[in-house]
C-alpha atoms as a PDB file:
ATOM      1  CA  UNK A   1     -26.285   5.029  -7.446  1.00  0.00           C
ATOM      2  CA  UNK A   2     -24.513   5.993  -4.165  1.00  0.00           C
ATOM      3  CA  UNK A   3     -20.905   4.192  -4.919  1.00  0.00           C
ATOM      4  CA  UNK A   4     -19.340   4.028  -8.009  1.00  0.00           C
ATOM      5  CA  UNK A   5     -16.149   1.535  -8.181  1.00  0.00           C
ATOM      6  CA  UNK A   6     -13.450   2.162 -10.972  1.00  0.00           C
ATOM      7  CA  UNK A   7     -11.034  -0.529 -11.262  1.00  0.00           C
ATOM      8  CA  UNK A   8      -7.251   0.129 -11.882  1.00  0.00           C
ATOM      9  CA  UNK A   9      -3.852   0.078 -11.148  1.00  0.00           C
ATOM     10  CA  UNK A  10      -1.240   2.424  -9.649  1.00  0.00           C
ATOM     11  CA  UNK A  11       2.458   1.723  -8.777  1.00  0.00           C
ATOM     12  CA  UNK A  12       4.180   1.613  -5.376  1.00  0.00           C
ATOM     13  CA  UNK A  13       5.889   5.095  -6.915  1.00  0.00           C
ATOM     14  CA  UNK A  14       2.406   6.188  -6.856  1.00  0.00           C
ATOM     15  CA  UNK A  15       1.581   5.023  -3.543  1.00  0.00           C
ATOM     16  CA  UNK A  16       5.031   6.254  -2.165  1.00  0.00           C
ATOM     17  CA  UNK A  17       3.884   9.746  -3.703  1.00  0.00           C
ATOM     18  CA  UNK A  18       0.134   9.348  -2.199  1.00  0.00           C
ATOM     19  CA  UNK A  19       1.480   8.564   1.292  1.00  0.00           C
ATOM     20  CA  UNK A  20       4.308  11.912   0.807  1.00  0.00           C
ATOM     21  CA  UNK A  21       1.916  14.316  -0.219  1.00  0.00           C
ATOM     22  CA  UNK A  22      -0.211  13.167   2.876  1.00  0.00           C
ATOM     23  CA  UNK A  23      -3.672  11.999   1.213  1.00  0.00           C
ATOM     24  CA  UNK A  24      -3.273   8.103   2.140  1.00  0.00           C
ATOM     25  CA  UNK A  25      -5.625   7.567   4.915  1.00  0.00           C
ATOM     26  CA  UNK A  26      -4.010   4.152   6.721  1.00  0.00           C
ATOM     27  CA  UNK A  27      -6.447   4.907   9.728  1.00  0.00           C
ATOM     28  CA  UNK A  28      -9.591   5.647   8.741  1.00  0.00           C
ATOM     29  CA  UNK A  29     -12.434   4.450  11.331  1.00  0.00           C
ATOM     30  CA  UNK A  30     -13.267   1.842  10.399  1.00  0.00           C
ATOM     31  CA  UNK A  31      -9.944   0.085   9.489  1.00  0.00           C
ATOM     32  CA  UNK A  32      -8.509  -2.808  12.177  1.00  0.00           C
ATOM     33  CA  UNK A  33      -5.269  -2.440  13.693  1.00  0.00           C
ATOM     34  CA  UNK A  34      -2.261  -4.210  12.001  1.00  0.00           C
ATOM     35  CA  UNK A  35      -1.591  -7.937  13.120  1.00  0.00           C
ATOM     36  CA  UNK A  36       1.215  -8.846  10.702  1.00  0.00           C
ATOM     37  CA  UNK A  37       4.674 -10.467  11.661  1.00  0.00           C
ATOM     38  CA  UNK A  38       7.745  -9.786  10.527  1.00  0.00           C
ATOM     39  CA  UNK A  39       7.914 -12.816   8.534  1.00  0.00           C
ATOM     40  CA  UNK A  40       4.524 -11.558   6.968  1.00  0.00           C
ATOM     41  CA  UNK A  41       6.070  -8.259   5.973  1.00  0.00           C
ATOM     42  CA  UNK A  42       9.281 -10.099   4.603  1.00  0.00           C
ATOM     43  CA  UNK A  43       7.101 -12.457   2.705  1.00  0.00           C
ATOM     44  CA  UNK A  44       5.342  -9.448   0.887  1.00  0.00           C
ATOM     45  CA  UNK A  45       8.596  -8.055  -0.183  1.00  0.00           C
ATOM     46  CA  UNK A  46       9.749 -11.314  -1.583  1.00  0.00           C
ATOM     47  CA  UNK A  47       6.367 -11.634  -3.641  1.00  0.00           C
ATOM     48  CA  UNK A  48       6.896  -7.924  -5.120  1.00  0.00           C
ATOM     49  CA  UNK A  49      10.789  -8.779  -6.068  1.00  0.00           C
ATOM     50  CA  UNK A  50       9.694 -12.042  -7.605  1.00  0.00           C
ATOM     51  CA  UNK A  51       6.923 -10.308  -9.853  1.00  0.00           C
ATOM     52  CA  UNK A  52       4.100 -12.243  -8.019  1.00  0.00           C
ATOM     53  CA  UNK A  53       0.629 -10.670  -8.297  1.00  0.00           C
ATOM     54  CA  UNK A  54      -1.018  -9.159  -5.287  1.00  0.00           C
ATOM     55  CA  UNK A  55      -4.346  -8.733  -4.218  1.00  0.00           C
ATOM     56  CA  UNK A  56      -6.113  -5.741  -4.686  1.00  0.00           C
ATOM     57  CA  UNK A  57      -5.839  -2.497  -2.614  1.00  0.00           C
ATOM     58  CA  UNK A  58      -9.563  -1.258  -2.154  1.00  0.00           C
ATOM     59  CA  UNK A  59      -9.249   2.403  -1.923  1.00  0.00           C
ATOM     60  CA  UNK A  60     -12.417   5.160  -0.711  1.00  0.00           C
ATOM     61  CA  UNK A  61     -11.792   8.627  -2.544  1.00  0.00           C
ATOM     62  CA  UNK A  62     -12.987  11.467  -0.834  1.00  0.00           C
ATOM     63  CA  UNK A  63     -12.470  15.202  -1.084  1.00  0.00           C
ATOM     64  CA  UNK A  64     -10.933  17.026   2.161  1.00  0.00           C
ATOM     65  CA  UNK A  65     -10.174  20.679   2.386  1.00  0.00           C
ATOM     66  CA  UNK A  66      -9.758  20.775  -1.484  1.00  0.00           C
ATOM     67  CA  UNK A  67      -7.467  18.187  -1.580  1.00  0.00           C
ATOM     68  CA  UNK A  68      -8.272  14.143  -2.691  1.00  0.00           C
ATOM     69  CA  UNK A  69      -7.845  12.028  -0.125  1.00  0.00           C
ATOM     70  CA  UNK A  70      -7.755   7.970   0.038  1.00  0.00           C
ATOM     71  CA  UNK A  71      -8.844   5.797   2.938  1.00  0.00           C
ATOM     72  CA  UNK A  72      -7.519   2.404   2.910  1.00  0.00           C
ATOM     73  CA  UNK A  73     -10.492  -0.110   3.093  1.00  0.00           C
ATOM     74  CA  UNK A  74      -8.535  -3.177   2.286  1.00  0.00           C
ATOM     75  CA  UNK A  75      -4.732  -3.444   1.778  1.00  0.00           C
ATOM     76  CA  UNK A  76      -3.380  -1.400   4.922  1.00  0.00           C
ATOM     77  CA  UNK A  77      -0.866  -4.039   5.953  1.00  0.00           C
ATOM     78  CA  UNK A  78       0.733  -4.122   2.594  1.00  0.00           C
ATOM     79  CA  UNK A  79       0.968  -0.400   2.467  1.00  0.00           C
ATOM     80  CA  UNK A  80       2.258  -0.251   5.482  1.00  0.00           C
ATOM     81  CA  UNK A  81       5.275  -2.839   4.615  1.00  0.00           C
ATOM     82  CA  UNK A  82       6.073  -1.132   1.604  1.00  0.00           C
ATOM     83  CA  UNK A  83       6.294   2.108   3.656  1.00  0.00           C
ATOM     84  CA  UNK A  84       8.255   0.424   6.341  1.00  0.00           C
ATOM     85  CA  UNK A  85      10.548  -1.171   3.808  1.00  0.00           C
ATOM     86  CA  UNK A  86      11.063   1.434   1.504  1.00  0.00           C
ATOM     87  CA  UNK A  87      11.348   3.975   4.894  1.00  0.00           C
ATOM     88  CA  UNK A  88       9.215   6.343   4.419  1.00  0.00           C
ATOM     89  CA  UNK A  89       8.406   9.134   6.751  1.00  0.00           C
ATOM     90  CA  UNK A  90       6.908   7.461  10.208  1.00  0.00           C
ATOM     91  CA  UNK A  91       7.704   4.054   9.086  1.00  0.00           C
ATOM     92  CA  UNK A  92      11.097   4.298   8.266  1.00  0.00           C
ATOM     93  CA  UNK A  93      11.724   3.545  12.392  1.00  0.00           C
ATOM     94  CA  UNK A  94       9.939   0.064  11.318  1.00  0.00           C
ATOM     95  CA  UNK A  95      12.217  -0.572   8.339  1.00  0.00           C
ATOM     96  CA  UNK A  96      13.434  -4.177   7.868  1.00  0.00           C
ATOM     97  CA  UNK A  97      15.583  -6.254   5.998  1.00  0.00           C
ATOM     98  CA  UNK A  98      14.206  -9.645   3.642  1.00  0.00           C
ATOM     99  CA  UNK A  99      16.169 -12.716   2.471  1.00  0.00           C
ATOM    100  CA  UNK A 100      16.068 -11.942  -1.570  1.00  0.00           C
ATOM    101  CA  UNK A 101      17.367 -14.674  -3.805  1.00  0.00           C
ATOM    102  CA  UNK A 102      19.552 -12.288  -6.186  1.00  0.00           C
ATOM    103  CA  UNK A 103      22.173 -13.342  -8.317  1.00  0.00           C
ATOM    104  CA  UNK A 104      22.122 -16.997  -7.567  1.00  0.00           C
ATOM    105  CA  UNK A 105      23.119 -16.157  -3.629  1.00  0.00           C
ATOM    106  CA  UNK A 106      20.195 -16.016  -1.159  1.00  0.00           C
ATOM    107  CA  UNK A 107      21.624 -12.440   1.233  1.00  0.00           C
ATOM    108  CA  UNK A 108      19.449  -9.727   3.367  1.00  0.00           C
ATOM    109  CA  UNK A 109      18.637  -6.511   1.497  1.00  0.00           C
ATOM    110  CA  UNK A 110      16.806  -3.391   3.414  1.00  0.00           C
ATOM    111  CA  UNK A 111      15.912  -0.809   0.758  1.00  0.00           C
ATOM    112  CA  UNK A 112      19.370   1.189   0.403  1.00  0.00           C
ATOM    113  CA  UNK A 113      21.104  -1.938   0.273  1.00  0.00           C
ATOM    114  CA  UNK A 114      18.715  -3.104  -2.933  1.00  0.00           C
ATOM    115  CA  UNK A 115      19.255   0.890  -4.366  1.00  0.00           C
ATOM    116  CA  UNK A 116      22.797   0.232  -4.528  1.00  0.00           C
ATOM    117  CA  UNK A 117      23.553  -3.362  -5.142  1.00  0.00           C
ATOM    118  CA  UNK A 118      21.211  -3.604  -7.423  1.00  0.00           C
ATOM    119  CA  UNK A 119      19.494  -0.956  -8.848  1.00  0.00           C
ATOM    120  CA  UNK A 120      17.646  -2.475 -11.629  1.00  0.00           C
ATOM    121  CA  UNK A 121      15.659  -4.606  -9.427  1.00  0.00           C
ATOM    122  CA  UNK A 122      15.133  -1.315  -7.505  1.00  0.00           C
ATOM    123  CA  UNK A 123      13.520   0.236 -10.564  1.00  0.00           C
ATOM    124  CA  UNK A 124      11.473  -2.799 -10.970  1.00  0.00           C
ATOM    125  CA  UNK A 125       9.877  -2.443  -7.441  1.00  0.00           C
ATOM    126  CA  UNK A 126       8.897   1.306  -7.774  1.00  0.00           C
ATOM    127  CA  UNK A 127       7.163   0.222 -10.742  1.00  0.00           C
ATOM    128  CA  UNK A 128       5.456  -2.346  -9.765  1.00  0.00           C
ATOM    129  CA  UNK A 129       1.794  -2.314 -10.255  1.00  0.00           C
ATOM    130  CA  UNK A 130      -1.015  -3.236  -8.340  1.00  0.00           C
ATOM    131  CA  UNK A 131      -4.598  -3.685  -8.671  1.00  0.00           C
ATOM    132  CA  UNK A 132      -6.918  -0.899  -7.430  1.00  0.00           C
ATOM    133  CA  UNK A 133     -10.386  -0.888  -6.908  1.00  0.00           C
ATOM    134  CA  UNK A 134     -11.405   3.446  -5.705  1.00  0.00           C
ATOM    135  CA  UNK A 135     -14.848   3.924  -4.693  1.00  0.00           C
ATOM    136  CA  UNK A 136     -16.341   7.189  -4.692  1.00  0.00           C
ATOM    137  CA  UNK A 137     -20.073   8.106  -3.476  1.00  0.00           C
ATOM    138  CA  UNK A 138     -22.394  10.932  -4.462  1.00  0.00           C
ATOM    139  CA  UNK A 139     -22.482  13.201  -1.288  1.00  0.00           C
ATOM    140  CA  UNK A 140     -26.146  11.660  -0.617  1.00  0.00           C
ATOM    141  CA  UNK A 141     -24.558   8.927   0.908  1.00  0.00           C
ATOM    142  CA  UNK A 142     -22.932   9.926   4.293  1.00  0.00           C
ATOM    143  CA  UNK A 143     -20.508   9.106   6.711  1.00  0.00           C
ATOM    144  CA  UNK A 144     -23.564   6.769   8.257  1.00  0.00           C
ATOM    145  CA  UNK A 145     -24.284   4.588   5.237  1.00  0.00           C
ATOM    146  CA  UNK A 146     -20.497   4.199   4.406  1.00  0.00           C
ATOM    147  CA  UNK A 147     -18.911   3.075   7.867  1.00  0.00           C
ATOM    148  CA  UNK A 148     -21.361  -0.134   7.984  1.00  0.00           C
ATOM    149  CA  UNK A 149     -20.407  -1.021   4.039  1.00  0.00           C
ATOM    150  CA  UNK A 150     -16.507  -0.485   4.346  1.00  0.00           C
ATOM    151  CA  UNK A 151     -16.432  -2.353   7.808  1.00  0.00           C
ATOM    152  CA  UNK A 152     -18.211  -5.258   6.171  1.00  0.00           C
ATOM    153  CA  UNK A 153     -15.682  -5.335   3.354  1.00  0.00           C
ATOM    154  CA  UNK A 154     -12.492  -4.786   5.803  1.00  0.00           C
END
């Protein structure tokens, strides 16, 4: 069998660490660009602060120089607002600020503002967990078979 799924979950900590140690892949060839609004992004953050479930993040795990490396196939927008949000590295120029209904007042919170006004909920968004689905492929199948398949699922 050429792909083999395992299904899974991994925290925005884990994600946060992914993206720092540089083996997320947010650009891999055949990934579209980004199309999402503001409102979008702010939307996403108010869904992780409410405990809502999110859709899966469809990952490709591949070896490079050593070192494991994911491509995004599905879920690069929502990566990429949790990296914005939470200012990390090239994104923290695209951090932003969403309306959070905390303690019975509706206010804007950007991600220092959360840290230190409340730090519980904080704690509750780095642990957050998401659904994963990480395809690997036996080294048979290359780069020509796998750009058609992960286009048709992105």
């Amino acid at each position: 069998m050429p792909l083999q799924t395992s299904y899974g979950e991994r925290t925005i900590n884990d994600f946060l660490l992914l993206f720092r140690n540089g083996q997320i892949n947010l650009n891999p060839g055949f990934q579209r660009r980004s199309v999402w609004s503001r409102g979008d992004r702010q939307r996403l953050i108010q869904s992780i602060t409410a405990r809502y479930p999110l859709p899966s993040i469809f990952l490709y795990q591949r070896l490079q120089n050593g070192s494991v490396i994911y491509d995004v196939v599905d879920g690069k927008q929502r990566l990429e607002t949790i990296l914005m949000f939470t200012r990390q590295g090239r994104f923290s120029r695209l951090a932003f600020e969403a309306k959070l209904g905390l303690d019975g007042d509706v206010d804007q919170y950007d991600w220092k503002r959360l840290r230190a006004k409340h730090p519980e909920l904080y704690d509750a968004f780095l642990t957050y967990k998401v659904q994963t689905a990480e395809v690997t492929a036996d080294l048979a199948f290359g780069t020509r078979q796998k750009r058609p398949y992960f286009a048709r699922q992105n």
